[in-house]
Protein backbone atom coordinates (compact mmCIF):
# COMPACT_ATOMS: atom_id res chain seq x y z
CA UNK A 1 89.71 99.13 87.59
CA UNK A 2 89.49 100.69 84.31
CA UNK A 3 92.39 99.92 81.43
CA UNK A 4 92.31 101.87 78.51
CA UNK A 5 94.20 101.12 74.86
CA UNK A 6 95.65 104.13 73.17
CA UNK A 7 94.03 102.44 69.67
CA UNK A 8 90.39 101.85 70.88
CA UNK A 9 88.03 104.74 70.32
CA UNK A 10 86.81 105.93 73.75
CA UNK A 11 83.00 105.65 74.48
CA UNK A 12 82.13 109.45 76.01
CA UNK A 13 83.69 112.93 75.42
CA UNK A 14 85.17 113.40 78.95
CA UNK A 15 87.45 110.46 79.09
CA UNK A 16 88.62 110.98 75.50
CA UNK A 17 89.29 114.89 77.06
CA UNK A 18 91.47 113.19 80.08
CA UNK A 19 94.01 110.99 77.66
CA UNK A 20 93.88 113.92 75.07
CA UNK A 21 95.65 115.50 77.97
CA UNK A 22 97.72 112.00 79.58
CA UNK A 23 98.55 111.80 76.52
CA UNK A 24 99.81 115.13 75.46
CA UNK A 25 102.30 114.94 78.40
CA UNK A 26 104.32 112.06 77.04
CA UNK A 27 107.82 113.31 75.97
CA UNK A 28 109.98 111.61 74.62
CA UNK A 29 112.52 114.36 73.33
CA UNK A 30 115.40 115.59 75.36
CA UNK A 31 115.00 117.69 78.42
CA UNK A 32 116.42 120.82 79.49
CA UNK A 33 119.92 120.00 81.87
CA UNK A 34 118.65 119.48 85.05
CA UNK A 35 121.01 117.80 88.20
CA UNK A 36 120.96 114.42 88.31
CA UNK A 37 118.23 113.30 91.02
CA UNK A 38 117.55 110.52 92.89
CA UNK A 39 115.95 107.70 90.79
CA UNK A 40 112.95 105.91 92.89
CA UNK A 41 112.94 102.86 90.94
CA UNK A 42 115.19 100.82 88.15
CA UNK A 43 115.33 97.91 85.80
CA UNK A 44 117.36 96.07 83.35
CA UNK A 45 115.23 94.40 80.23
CA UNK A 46 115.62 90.70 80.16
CA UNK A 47 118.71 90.60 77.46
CA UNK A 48 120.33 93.11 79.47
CA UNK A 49 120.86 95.53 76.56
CA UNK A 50 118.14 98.52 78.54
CA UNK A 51 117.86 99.73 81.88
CA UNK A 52 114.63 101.65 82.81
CA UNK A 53 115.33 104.17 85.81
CA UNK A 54 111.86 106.40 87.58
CA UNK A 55 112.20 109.80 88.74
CA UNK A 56 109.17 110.65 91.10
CA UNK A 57 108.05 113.60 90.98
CA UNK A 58 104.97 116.84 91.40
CA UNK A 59 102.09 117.61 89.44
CA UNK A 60 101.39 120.62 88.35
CA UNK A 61 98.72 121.11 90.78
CA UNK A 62 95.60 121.16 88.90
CA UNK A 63 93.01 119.06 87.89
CA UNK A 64 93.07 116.83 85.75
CA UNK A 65 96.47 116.79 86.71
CA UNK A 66 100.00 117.17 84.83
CA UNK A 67 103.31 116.59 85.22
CA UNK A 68 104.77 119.51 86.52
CA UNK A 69 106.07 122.42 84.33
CA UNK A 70 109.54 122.74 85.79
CA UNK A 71 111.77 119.47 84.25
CA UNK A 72 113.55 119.67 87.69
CA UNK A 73 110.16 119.19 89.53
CA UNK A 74 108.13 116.61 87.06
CA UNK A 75 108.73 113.15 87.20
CA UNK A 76 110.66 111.25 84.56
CA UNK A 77 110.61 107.39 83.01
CA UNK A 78 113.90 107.24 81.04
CA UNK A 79 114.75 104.04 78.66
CA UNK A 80 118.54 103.97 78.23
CA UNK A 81 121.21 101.78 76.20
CA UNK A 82 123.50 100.02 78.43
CA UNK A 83 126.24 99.65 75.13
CA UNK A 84 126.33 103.62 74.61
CA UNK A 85 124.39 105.03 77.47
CA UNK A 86 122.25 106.93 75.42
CA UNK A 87 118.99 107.44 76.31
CA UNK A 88 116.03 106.00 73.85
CA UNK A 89 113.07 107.44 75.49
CA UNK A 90 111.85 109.64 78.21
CA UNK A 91 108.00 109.89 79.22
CA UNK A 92 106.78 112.70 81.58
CA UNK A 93 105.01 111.93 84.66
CA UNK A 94 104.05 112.73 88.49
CA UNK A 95 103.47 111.23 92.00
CA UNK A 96 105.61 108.54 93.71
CA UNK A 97 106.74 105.84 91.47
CA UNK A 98 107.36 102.72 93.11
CA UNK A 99 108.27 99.93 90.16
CA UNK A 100 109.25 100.17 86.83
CA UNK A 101 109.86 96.98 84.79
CA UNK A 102 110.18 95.50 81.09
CA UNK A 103 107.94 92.72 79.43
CA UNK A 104 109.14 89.60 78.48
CA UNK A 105 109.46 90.49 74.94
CA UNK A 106 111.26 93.92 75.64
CA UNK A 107 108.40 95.66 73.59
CA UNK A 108 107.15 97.77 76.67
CA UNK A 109 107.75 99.22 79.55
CA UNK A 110 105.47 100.08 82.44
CA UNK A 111 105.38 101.80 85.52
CA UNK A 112 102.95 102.05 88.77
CA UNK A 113 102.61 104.98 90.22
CA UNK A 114 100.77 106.26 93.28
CA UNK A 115 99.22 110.02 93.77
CA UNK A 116 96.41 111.65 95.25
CA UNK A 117 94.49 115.17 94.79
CA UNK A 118 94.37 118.05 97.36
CA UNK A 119 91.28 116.70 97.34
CA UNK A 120 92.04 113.49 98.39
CA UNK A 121 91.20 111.85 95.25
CA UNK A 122 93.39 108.71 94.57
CA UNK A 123 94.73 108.42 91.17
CA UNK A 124 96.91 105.71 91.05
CA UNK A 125 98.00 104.04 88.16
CA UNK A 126 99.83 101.64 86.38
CA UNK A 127 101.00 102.87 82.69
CA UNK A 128 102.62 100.95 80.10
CA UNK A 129 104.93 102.34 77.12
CA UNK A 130 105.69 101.02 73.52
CA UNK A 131 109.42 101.74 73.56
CA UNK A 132 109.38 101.26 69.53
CA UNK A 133 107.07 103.88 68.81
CA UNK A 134 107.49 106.03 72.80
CA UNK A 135 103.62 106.42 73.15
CA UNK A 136 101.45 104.28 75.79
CA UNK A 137 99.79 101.32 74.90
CA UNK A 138 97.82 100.79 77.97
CA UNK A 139 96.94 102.70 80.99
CA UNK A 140 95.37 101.18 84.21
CA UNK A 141 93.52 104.03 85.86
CA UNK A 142 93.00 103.14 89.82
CA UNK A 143 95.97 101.03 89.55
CA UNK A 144 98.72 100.24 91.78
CA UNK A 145 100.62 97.14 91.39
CA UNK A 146 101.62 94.95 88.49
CA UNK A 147 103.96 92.11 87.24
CA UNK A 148 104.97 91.18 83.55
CA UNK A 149 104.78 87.35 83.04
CA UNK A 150 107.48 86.17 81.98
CA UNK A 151 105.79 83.30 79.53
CA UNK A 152 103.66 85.11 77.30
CA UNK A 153 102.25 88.55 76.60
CA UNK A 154 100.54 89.20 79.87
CA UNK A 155 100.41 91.63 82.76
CA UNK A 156 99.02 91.54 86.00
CA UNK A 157 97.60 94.44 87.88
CA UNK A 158 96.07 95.09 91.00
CA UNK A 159 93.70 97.67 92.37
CA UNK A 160 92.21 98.52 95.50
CA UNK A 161 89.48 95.55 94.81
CA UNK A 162 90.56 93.47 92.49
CA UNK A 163 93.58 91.56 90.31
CA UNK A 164 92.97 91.20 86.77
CA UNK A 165 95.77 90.28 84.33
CA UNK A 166 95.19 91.22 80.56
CA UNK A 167 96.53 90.20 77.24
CA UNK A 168 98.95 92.86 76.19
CA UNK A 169 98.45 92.12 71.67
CA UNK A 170 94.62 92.80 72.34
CA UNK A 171 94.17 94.69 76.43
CA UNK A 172 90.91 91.23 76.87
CA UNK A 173 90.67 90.58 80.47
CA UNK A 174 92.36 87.55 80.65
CA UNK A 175 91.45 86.13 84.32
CA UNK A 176 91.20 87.07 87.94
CA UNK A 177 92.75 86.69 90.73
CA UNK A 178 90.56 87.16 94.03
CA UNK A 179 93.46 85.99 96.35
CA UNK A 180 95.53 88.64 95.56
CA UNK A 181 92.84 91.30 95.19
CA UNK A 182 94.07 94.42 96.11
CA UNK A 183 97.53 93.42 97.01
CA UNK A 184 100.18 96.18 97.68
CA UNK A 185 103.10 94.42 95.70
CA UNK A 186 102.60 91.60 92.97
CA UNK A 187 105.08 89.15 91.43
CA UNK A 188 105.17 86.63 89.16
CA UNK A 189 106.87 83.23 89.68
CA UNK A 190 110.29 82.51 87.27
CA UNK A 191 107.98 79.65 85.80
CA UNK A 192 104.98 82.07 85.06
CA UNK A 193 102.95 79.21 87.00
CA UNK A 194 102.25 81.03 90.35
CA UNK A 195 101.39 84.56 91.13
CA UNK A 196 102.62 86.02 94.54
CA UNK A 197 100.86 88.93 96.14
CA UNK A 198 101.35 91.11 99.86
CA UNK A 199 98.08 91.78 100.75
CA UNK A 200 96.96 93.78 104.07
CA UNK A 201 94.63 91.39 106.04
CA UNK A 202 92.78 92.08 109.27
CA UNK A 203 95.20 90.04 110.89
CA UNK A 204 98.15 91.56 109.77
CA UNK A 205 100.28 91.50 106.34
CA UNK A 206 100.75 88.02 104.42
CA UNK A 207 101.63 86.73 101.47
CA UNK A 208 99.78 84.71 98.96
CA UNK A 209 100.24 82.57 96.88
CA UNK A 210 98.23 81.73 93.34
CA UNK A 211 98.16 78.95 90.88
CA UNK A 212 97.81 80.59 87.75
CA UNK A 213 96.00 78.21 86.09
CA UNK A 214 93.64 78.17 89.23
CA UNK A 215 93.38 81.30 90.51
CA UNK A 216 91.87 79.94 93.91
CA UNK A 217 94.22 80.57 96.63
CA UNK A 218 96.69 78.11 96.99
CA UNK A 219 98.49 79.32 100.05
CA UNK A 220 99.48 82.16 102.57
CA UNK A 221 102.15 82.98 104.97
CA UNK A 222 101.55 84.05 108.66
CA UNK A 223 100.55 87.51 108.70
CA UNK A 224 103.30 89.75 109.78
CA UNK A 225 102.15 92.20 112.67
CA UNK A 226 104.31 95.43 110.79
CA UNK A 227 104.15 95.97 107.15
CA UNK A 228 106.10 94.67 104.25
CA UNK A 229 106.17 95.38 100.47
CA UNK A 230 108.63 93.26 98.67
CA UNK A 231 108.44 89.49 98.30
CA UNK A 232 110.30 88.21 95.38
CA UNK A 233 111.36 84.73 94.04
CA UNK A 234 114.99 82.93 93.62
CA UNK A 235 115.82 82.08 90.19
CA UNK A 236 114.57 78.68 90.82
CA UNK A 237 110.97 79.34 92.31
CA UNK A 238 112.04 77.54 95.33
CA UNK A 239 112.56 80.45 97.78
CA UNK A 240 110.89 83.51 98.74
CA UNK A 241 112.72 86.71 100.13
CA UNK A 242 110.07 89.23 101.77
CA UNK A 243 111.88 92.67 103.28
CA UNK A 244 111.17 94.67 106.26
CA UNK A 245 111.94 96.84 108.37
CA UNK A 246 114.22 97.52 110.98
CA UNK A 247 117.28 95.85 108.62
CA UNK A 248 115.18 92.27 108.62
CA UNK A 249 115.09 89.33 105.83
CA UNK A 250 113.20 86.88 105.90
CA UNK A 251 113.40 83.88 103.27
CA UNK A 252 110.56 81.36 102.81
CA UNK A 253 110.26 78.05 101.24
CA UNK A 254 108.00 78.36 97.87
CA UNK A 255 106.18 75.40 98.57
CA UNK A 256 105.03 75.60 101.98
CA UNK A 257 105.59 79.29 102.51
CA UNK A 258 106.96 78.56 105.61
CA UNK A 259 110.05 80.63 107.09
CA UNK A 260 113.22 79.28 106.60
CA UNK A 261 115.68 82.12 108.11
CA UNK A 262 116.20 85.73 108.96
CA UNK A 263 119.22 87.90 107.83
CA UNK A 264 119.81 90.59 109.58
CA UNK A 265 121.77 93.80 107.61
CA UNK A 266 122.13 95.97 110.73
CA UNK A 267 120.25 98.62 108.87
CA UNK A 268 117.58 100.91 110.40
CA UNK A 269 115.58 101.04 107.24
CA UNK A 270 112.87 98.84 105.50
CA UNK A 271 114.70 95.64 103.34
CA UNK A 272 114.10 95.97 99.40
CA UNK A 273 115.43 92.12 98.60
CA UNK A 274 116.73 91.12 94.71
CA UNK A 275 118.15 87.43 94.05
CA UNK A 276 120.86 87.42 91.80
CA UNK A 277 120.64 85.25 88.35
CA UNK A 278 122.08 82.16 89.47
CA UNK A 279 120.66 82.24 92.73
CA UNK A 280 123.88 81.94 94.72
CA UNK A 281 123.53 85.69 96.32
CA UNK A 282 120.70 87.86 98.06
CA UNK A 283 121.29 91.15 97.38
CA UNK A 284 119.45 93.91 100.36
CA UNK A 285 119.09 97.53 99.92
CA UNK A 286 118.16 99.69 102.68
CA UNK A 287 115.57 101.99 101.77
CA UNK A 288 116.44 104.36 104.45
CA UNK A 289 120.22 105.23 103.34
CA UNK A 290 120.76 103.14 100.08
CA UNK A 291 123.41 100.80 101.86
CA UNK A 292 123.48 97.14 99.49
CA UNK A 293 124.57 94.31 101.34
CA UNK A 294 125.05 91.14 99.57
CA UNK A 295 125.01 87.82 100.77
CA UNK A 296 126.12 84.08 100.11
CA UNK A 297 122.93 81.35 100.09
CA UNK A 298 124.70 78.30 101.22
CA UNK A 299 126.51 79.80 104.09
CA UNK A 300 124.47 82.53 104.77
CA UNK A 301 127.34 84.75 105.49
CA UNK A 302 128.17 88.54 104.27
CA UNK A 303 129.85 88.77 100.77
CA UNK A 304 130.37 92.55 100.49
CA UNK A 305 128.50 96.29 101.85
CA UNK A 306 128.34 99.36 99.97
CA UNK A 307 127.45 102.72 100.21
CA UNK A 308 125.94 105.66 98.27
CA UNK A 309 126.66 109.01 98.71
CA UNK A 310 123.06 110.71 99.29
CA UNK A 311 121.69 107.20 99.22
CA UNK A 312 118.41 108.28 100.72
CA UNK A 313 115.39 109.67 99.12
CA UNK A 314 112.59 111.39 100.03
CA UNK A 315 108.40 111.05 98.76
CA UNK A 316 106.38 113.35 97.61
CA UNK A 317 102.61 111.95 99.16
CA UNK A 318 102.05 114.21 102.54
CA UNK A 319 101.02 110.92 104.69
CA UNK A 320 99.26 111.47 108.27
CA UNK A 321 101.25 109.79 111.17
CA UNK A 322 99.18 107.52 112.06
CA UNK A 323 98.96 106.14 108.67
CA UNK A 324 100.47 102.56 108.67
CA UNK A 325 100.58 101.84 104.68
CA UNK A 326 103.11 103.68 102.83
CA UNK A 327 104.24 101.53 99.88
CA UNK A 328 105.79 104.44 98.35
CA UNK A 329 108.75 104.55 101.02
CA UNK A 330 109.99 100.53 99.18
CA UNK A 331 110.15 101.46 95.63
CA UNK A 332 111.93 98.85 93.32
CA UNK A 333 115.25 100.97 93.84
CA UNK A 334 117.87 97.73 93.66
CA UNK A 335 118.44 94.58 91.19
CA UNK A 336 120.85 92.52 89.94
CA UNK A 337 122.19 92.69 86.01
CA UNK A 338 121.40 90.13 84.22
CA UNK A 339 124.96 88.22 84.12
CA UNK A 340 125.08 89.18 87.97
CA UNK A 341 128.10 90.90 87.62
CA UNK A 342 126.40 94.22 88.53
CA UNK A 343 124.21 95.27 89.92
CA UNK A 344 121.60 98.83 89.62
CA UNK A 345 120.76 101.42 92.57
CA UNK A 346 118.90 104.63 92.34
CA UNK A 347 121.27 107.17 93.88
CA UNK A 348 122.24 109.70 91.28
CA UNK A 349 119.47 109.06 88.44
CA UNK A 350 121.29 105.40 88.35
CA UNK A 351 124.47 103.55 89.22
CA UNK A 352 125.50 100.70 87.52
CA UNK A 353 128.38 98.81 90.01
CA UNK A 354 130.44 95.82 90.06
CA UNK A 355 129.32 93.54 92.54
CA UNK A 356 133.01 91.94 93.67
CA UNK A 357 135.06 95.51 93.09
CA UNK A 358 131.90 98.37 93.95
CA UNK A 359 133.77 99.98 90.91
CA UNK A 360 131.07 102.38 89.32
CA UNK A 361 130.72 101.18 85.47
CA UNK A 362 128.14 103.51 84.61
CA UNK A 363 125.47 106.35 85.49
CA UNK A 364 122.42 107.23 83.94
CA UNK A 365 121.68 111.10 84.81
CA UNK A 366 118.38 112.60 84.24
């Protein structure tokens, strides 16, 4: 894993020559028109004033490589006001983006991404933005997982090997996480006391579960035979929801990591689960079609379903069919607002909808 700050001088002439050119394809003025496309990922910022919305997309097809020339083509990180629906900033980028999130503070923004060469070269990575000033702050080459903490200036990120999580005022290693080494999805607890991480075992997939102030494993789930992405806390810390496929929930008890019960959405696709706010709802969304289903945590019964016209989307990595981990195909495409009166899917560059009416409120095009 190898993090780089955008203020530190770089120690040979070939890595300064690769951000010269990572750098050099940050924009952040406006783009040509282009249709509004299918956003892979979205977020709100923790006072609800920004949403973040990720555009996957190609690279030019060179090496080192680019974003792509054409603005209908490249991918696309967009910061936008919720008040006027402006956008603030928009960063240039390439492969499949599967999470996009805001820090604690709302200073930055970051995004993973996932990409390999002809070549097969991987070059995953997890980037992070300074909104303020629109130029990147840190970038985690080899990367392909993170999660802000939400106490403190921290980030954790994952590679193939390890799980580091730095200091975001001065990019020091802060500590590391062998449990969750190499885990395909990270997330921190509400409390910022636990860090939860899907890892691919020999026995299957799991979840884990760290202390943060001992990063020793503290406990894991019982492997799943098919594989899952998404595991994310309720409000409270006290519940798990892990999504898979085949229109299954499952929800877990934080403490024992022990199921609790299944919901069912009568979708075909894989489950991309977000708790709202106050933890009375579990919102789904199927990754196959976009369909949301929400549903009520006492009773465990269906609150409302909607649909998306063109709700599916399609990735750009050429996988082999026998390849079994493809953590591109549950990108972070759903999630609540933070009064949980709406909520965010990726169809169209962005929809913002009312969770009791389904009235759109707003869209964010590209």
């Amino acid at each position: 894993m190898f993090v780089s700050r955008c203020s530190d001088a770089f120690r040979s002439s070939a890595c300064l020559a690769v951000t010269i050119v990572l750098l050099a394809s940050t924009v952040t003025s406006a783009a040509p028109f282009v249709p509004a496309r299918d956003a892979h990922c979205v977020a709100f910022s923790t006072d609800g004033s920004l949403v973040a919305t990720g555009i996957s997309g190609l690279s030019n097809e060179e090496f080192p490589p680019r974003p792509h020339p054409n603005p209908r083509k490249c991918g696309v990180v967009q910061v936008w006001s919720i008040e006027s629906g402006k956008r603030i900033r928009r960063f240039e980028t390439f492969g499949d983006l599967t999470q996009v999130a805001f820090s604690a503070d709302n200073q930055f923004v970051a995004t993973s991404r996932l990409f390999v060469t002809a070549d097969k070269l991987q070059l995953n990575e997890v980037r992070v933005w300074d909104i303020e000033t629109g130029k990147p702050a840190f970038i985690f080459d080899r990367c392909h997982a993170f999660s802000f903490s939400p106490h403190g200036n921290a980030i954790a990120v994952a590679s193939q090997l390890r799980c580091v999580v730095y200091d975001l005022s001065s990019g020091a290693k802060l500590k590391q996480f062998p449990g969750v080494a190499g885990a395909l999805s990270l997330r921190y607890a509400p409390d910022g006391e636990r860090l939860l991480g899907v890892v691919a075992t020999d026995y299957g997939f799991e979840m884990r579960l760290c202390d943060v102030a001992d990063p020793a494993i503290q406990m894991s789930a019982s492997p799943q035979d098919e594989p899952f992405y998404t595991a994310t806390f309720s409000p409270d810390g006290t519940l798990v929801a892990s999504g898979h496929s085949n229109g299954s929930v499952l929800l877990w008890d934080t403490n024992s990591l022990t199921p609790l019960r299944r919901l069912q959405t009568g979708g075909r696709g894989l489950q991309h689960p977000f708790f709202s706010p106050d933890g009375s709802m579990l919102g789904t969304g199927d990754q196959t079609n976009g369909d949301v289903l929400f549903w009520d945590l006492i009773s465990g019964k269906e609150i409302a379903r909607y649909t998306f016209e063109k709700g599916a989307f399609h990735t750009y990595r050429v996988r082999k069919p026998e390849d079994r981990i493809v953590p591109e195909r549950d990108p972070a495409r759903f999630v609540f607002s933070p009064d949980g009166q709406s909520f965010l899917s990726a169809p169209h560059g962005g929809i913002l909808r009312q969770v009791a009416t389904g009235q759109d409120t707003r869209r964010f095009g590209d």
